[in-house]
C-alpha atoms as a PDB file:
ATOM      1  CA  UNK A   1     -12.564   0.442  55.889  1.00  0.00           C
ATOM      2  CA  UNK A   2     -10.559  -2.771  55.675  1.00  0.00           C
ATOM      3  CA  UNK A   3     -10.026  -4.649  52.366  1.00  0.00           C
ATOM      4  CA  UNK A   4      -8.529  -8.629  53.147  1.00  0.00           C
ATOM      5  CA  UNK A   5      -6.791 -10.787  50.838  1.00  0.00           C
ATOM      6  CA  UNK A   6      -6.782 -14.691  51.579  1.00  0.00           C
ATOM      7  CA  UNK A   7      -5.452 -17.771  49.712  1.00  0.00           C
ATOM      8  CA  UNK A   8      -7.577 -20.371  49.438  1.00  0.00           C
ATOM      9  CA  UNK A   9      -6.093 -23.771  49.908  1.00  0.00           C
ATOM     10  CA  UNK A  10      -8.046 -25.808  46.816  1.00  0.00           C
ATOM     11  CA  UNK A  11      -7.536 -29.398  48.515  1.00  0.00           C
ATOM     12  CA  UNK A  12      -9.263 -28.424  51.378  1.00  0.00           C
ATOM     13  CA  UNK A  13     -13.078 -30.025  51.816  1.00  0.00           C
ATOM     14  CA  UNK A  14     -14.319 -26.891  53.827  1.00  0.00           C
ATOM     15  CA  UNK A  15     -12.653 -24.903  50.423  1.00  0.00           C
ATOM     16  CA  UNK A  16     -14.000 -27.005  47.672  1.00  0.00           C
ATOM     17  CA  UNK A  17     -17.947 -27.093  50.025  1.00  0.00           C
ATOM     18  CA  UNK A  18     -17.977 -23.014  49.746  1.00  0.00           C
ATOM     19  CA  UNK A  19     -16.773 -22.535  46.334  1.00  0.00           C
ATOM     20  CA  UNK A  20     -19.586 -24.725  45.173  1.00  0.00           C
ATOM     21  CA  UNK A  21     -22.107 -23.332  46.834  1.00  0.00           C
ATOM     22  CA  UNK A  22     -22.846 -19.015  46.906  1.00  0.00           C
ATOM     23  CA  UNK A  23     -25.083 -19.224  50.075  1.00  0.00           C
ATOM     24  CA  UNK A  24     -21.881 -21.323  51.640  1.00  0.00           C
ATOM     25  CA  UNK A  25     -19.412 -19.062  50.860  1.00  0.00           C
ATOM     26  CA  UNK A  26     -21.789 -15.716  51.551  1.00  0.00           C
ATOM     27  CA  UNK A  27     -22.226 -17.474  54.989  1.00  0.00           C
ATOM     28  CA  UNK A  28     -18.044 -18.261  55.407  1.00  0.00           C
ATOM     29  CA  UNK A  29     -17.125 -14.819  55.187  1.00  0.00           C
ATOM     30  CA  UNK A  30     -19.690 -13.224  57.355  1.00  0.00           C
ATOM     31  CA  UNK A  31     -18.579 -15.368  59.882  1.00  0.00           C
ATOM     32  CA  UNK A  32     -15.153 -13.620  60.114  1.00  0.00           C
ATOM     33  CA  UNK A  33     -17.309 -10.873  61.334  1.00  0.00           C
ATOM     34  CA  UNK A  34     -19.106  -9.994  64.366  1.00  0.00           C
ATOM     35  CA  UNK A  35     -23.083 -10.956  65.264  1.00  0.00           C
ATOM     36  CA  UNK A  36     -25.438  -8.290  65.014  1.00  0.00           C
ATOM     37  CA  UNK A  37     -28.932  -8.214  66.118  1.00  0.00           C
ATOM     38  CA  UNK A  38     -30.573  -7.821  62.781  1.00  0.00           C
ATOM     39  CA  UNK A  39     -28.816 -10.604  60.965  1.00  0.00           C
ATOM     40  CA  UNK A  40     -30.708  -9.498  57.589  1.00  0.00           C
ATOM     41  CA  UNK A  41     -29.141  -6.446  57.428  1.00  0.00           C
ATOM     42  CA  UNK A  42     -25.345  -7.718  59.071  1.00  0.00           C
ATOM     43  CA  UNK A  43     -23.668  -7.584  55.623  1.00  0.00           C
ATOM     44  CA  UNK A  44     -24.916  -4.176  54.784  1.00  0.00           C
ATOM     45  CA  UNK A  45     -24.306  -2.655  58.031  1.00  0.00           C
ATOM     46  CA  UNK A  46     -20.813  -3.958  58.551  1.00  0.00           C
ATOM     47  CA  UNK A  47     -20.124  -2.732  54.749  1.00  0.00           C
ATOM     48  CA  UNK A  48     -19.137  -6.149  53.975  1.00  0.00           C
ATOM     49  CA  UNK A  49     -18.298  -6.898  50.180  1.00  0.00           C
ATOM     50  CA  UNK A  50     -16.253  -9.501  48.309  1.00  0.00           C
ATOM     51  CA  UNK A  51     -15.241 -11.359  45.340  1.00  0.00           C
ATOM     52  CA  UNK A  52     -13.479 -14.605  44.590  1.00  0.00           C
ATOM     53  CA  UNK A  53     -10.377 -14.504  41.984  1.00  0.00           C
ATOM     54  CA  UNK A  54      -8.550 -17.458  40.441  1.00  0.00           C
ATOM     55  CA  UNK A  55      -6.041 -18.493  38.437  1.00  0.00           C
ATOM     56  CA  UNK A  56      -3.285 -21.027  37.904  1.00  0.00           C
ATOM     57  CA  UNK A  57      -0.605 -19.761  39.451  1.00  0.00           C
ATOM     58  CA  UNK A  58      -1.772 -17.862  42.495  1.00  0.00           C
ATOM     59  CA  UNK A  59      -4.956 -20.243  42.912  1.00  0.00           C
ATOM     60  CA  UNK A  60      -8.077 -19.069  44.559  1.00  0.00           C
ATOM     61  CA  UNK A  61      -7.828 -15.546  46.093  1.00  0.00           C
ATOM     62  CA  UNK A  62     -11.033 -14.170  48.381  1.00  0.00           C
ATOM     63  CA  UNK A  63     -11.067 -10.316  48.323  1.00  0.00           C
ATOM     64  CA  UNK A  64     -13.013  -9.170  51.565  1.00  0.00           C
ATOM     65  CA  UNK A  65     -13.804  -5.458  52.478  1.00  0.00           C
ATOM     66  CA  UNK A  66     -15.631  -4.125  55.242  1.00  0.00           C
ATOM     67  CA  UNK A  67     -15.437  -1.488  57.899  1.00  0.00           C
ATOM     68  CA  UNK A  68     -13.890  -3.518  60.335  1.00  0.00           C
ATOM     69  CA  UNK A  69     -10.763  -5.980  60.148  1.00  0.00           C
ATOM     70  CA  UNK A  70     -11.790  -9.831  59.510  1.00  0.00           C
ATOM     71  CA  UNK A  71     -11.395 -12.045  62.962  1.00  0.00           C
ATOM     72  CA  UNK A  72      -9.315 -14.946  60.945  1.00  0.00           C
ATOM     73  CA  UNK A  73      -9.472 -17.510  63.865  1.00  0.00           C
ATOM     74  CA  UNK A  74     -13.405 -18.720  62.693  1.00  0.00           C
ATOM     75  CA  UNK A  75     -11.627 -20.268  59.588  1.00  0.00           C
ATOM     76  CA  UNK A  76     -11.324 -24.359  59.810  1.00  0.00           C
ATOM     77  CA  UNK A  77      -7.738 -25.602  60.231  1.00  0.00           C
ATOM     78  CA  UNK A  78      -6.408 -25.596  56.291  1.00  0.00           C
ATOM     79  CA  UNK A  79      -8.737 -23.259  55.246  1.00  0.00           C
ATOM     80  CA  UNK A  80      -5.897 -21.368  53.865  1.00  0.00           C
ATOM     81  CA  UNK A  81      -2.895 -21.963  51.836  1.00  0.00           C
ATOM     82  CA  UNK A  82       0.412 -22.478  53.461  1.00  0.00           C
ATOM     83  CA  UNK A  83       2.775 -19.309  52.330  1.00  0.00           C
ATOM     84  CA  UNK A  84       5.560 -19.078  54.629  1.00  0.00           C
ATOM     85  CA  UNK A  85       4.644 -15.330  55.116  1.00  0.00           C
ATOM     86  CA  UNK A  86       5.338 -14.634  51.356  1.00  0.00           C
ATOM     87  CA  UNK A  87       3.282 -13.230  50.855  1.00  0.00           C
ATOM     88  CA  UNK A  88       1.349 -12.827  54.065  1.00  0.00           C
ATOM     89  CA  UNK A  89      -1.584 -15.073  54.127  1.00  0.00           C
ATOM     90  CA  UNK A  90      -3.965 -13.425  55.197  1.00  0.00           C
ATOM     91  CA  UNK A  91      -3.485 -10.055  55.195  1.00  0.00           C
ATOM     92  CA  UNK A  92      -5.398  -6.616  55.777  1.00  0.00           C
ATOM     93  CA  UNK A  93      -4.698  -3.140  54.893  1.00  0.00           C
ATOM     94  CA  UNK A  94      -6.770   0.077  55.506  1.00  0.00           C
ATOM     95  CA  UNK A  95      -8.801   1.623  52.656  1.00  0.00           C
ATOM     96  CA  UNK A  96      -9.988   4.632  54.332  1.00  0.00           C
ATOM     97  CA  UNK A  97      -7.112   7.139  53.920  1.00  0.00           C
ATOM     98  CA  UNK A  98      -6.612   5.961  49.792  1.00  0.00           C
ATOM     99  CA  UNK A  99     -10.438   6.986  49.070  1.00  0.00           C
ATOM    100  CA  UNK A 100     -10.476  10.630  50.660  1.00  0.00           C
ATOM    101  CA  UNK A 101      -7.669  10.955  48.458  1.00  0.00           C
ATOM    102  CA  UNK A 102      -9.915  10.551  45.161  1.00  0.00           C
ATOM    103  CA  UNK A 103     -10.365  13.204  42.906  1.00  0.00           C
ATOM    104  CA  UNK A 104     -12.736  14.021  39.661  1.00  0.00           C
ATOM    105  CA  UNK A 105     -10.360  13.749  36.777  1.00  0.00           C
ATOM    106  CA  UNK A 106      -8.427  10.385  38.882  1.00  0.00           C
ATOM    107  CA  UNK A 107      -7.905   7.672  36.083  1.00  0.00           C
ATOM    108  CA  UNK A 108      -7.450   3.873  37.887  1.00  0.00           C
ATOM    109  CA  UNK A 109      -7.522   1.004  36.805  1.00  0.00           C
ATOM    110  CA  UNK A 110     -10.573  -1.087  37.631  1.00  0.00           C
ATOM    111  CA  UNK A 111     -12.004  -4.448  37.826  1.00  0.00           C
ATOM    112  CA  UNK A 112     -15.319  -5.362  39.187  1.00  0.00           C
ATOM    113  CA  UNK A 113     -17.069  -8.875  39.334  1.00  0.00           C
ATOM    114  CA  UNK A 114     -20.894  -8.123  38.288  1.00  0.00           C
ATOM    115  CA  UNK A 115     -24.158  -9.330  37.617  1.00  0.00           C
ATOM    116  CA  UNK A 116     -25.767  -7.349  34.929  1.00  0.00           C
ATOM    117  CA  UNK A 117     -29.442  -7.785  35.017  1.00  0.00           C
ATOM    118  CA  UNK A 118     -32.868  -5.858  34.153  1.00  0.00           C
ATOM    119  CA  UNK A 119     -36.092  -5.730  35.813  1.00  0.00           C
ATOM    120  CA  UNK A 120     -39.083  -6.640  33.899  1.00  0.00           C
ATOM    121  CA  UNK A 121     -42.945  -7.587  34.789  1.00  0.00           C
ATOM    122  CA  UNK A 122     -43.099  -3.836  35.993  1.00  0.00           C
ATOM    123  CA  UNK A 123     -46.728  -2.985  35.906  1.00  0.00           C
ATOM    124  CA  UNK A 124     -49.101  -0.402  36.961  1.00  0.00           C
ATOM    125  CA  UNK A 125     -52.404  -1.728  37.400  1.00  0.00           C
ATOM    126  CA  UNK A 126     -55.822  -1.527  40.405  1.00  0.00           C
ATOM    127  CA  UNK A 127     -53.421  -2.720  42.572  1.00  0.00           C
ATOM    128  CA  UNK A 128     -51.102  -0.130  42.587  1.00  0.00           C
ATOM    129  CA  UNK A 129     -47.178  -0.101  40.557  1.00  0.00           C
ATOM    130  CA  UNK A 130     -44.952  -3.095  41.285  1.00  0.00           C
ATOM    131  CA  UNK A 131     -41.757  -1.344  40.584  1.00  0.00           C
ATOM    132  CA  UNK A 132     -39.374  -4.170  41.199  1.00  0.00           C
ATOM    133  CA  UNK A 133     -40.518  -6.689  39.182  1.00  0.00           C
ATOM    134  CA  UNK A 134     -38.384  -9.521  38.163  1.00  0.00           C
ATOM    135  CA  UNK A 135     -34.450  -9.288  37.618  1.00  0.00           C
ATOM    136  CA  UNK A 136     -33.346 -11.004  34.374  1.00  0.00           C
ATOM    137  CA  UNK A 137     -29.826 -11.695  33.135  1.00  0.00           C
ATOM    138  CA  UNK A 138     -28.631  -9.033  30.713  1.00  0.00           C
ATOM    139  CA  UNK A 139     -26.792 -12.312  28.187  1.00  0.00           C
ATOM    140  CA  UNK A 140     -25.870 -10.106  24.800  1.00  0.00           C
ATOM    141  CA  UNK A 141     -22.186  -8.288  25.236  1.00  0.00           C
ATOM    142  CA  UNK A 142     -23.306  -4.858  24.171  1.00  0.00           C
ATOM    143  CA  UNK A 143     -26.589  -4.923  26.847  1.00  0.00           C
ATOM    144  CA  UNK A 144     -23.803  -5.941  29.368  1.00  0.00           C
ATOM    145  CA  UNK A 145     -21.411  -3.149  28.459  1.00  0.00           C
ATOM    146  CA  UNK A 146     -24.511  -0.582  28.506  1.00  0.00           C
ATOM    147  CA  UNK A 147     -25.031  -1.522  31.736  1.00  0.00           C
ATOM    148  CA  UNK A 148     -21.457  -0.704  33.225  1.00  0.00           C
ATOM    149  CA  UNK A 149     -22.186   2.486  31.393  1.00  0.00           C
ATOM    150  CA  UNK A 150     -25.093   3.467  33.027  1.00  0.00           C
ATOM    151  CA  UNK A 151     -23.723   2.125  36.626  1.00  0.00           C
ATOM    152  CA  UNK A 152     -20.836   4.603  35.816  1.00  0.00           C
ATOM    153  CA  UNK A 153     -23.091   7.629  35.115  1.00  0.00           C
ATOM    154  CA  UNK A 154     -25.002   6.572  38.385  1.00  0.00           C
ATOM    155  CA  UNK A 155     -22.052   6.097  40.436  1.00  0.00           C
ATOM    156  CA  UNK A 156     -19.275   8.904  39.489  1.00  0.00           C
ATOM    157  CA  UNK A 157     -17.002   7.300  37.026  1.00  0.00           C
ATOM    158  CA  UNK A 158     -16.867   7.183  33.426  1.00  0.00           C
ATOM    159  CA  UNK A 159     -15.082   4.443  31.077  1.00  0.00           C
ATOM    160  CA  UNK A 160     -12.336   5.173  29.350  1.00  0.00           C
ATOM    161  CA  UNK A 161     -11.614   1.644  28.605  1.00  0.00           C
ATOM    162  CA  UNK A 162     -13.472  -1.772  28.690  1.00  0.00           C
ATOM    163  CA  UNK A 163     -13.164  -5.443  28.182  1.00  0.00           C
ATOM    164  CA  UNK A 164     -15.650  -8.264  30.497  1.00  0.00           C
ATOM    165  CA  UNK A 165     -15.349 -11.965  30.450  1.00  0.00           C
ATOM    166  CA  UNK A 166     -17.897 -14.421  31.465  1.00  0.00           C
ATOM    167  CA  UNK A 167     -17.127 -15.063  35.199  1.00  0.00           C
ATOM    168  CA  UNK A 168     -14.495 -19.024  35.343  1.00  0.00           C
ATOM    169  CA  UNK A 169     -13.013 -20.478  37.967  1.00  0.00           C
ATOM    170  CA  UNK A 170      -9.240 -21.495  36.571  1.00  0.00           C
ATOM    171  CA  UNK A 171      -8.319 -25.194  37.546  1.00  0.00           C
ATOM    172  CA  UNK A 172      -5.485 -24.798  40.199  1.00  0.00           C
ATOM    173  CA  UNK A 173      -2.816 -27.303  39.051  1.00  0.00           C
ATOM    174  CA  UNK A 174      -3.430 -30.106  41.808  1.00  0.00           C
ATOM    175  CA  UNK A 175      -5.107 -33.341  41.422  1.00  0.00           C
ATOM    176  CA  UNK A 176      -7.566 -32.883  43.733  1.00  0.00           C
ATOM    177  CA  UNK A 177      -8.721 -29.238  42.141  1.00  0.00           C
ATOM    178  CA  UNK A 178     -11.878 -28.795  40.558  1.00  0.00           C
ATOM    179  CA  UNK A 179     -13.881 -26.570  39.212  1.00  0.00           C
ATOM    180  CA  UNK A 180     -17.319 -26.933  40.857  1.00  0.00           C
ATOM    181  CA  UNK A 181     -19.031 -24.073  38.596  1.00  0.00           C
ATOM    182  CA  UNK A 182     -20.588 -23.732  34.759  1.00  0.00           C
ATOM    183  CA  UNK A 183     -18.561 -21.038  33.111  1.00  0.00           C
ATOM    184  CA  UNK A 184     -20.236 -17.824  34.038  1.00  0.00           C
ATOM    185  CA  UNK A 185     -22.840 -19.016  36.875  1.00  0.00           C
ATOM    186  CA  UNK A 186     -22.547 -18.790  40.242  1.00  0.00           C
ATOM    187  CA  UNK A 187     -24.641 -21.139  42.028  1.00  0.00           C
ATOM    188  CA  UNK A 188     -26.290 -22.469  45.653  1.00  0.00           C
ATOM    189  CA  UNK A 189     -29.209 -23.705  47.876  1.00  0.00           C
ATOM    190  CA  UNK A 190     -31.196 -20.845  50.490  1.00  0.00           C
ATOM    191  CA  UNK A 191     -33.127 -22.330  53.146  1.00  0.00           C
ATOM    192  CA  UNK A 192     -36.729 -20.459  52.576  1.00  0.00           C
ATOM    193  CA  UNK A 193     -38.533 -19.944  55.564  1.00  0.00           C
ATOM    194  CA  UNK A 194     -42.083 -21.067  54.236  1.00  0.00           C
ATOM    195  CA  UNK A 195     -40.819 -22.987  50.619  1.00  0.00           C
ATOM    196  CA  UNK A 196     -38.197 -24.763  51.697  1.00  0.00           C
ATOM    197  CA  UNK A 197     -34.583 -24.936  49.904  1.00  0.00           C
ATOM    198  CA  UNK A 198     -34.715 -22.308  47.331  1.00  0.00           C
ATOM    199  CA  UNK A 199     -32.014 -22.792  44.381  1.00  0.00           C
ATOM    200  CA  UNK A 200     -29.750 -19.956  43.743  1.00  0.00           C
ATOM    201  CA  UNK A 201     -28.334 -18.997  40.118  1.00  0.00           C
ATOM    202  CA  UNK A 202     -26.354 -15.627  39.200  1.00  0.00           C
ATOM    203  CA  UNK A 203     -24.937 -14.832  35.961  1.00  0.00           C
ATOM    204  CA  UNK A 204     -21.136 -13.597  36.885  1.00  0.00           C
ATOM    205  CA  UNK A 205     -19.442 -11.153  34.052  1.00  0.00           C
ATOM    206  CA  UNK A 206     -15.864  -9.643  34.747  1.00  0.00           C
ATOM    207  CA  UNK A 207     -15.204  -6.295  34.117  1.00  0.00           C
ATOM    208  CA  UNK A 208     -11.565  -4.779  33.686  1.00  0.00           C
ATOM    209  CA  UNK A 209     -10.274  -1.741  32.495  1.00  0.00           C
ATOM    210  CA  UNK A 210      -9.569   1.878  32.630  1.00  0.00           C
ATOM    211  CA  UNK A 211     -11.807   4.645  34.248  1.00  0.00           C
ATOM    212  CA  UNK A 212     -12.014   8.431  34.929  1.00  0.00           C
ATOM    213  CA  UNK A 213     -13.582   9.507  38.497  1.00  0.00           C
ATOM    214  CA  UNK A 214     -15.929  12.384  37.789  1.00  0.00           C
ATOM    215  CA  UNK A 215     -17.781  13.196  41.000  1.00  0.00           C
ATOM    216  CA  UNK A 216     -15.464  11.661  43.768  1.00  0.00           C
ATOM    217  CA  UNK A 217     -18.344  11.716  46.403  1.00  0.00           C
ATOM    218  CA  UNK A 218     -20.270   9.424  44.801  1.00  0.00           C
ATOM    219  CA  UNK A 219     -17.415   7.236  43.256  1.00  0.00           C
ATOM    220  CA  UNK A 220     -16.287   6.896  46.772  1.00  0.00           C
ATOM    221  CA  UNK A 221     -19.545   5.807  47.812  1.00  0.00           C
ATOM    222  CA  UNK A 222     -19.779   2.819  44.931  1.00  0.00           C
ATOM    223  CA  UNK A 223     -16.233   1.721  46.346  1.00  0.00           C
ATOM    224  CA  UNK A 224     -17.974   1.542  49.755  1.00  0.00           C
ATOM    225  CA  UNK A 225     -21.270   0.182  49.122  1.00  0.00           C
ATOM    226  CA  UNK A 226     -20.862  -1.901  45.902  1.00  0.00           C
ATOM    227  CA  UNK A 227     -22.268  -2.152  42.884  1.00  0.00           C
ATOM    228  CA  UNK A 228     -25.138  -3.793  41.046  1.00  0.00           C
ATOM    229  CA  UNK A 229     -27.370  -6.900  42.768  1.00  0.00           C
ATOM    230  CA  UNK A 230     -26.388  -9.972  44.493  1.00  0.00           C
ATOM    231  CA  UNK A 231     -23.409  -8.434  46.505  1.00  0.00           C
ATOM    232  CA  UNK A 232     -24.327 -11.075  49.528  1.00  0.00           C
ATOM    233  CA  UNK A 233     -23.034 -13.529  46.830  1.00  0.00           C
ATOM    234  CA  UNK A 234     -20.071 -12.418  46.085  1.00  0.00           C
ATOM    235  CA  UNK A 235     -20.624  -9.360  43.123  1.00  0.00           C
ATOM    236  CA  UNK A 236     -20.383  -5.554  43.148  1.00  0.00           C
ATOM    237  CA  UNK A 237     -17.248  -5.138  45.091  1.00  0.00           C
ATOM    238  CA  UNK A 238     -15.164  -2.288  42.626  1.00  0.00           C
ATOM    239  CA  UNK A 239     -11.444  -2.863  42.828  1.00  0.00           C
ATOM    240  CA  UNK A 240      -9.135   0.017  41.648  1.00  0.00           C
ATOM    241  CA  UNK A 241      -5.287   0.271  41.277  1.00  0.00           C
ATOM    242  CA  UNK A 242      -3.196   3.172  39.748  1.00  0.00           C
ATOM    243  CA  UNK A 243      -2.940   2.015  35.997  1.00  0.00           C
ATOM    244  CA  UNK A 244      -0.012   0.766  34.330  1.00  0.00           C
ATOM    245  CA  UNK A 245       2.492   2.962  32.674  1.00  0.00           C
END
């Protein structure tokens, strides 16, 4: 398990193209990874999760993990900022060794870019139970917070501490910067095989904070596999850091 950290350079076109479009970005960062035969399934079976971070200092920051390393030469020419080597840009470290470590009663530090949502039009009827239904964004703060509650209970962990903020994109202080999102949406075009370009729209919510691992097998596994829907498009990817003293 391999989590990546690259710089995005904000005045490059191939930059600004994928950060205004999910299906253009999902599509970027699977190509730093090897073809497999079932290309439906590629992003699950390569463990492949990330999230986009910005702000105005460090500027746009992609977050990749996966069980294997990232091959960095499928990037266009500028795709990433210019850093000297300080700090490296890109760079990769191992995650393996850090999670066996995990232990119930572990307290990190946490944040994880989401996308609360419920299932409704559940029905049970001569045709038999449609349990999936349709998702629906969860909008009202205390629905959202219930739901990181109940992911935590599913998943291992339980909060000790939490704050969320609708998912922005900081402008980066250069004239050609922009921010190609609504506050809190993350948006893009799917090709459908039989309707044609389908339009894609996720509500994004932040989560930060302070948590308590309680069964480490299972937290382990939500640090692997995600968390929530919509992690082609960049949610469900659980970051976690010793907290500060």
């Amino acid at each position: 398990m391999y989590l990546s950290r690259l710089i995005l350079d904000p005045r490059s076109r191939d930059v600004q193209r994928d950060l205004a479009d999910c299906q253009r970005l999902h599509r970027r960062v699977m190509s730093l990874f090897p073809d497999l035969p079932d290309k439906g399934k590629a992003r699950a079976q390569l463990g492949v999760l990330y999230r986009l971070d910005a702000n105005a200092l460090s500027g746009y920051t992609l977050l990749v993990q996966a069980l294997v390393s990232p091959a960095w030469s499928s990037l266009p020419n500028a795709y990433l900022l210019e850093t000297g080597g300080d700090p490296p840009n890109p760079e990769s470290k191992p995650l393996a060794h850090l999670y066996e470590r995990l232990r119930p009663g572990t307290v990190l530090a946490f944040r994880l870019r989401a996308n609360p949502t419920k299932k409704i039009d559940s029905w049970q009827g001569r045709e038999g139970y449609r349990p999936n239904g349709r998702r629906v964004d969860l909008r009202r703060e205390e629905d959202q917070i219930a739901w990181i509650v109940r992911k935590g209970e599913q998943h291992g962990f339980r909060l000790l501490e939490v704050k969320l903020r609708p998912d922005t994109i900081a402008l980066v202080p250069t004239p050609r910067s922009l921010d190609p999102r609504p506050g809190g949406r993350v948006t893009g075009w799917r090709e459908g095989r039989e309707t044609g370009p389908q339009r894609l729209t996720f509500a994004a919510v932040v989560y930060e904070g302070l948590l308590q691992v309680t069964e480490a097998a299972r937290f382990r596994e939500a640090l692997r596999s995600g968390i929530g829907p919509a992690k082609a498009y960049g949610f469900g990817l659980l970051s976690v850091m010793r907290p500060p003293e």
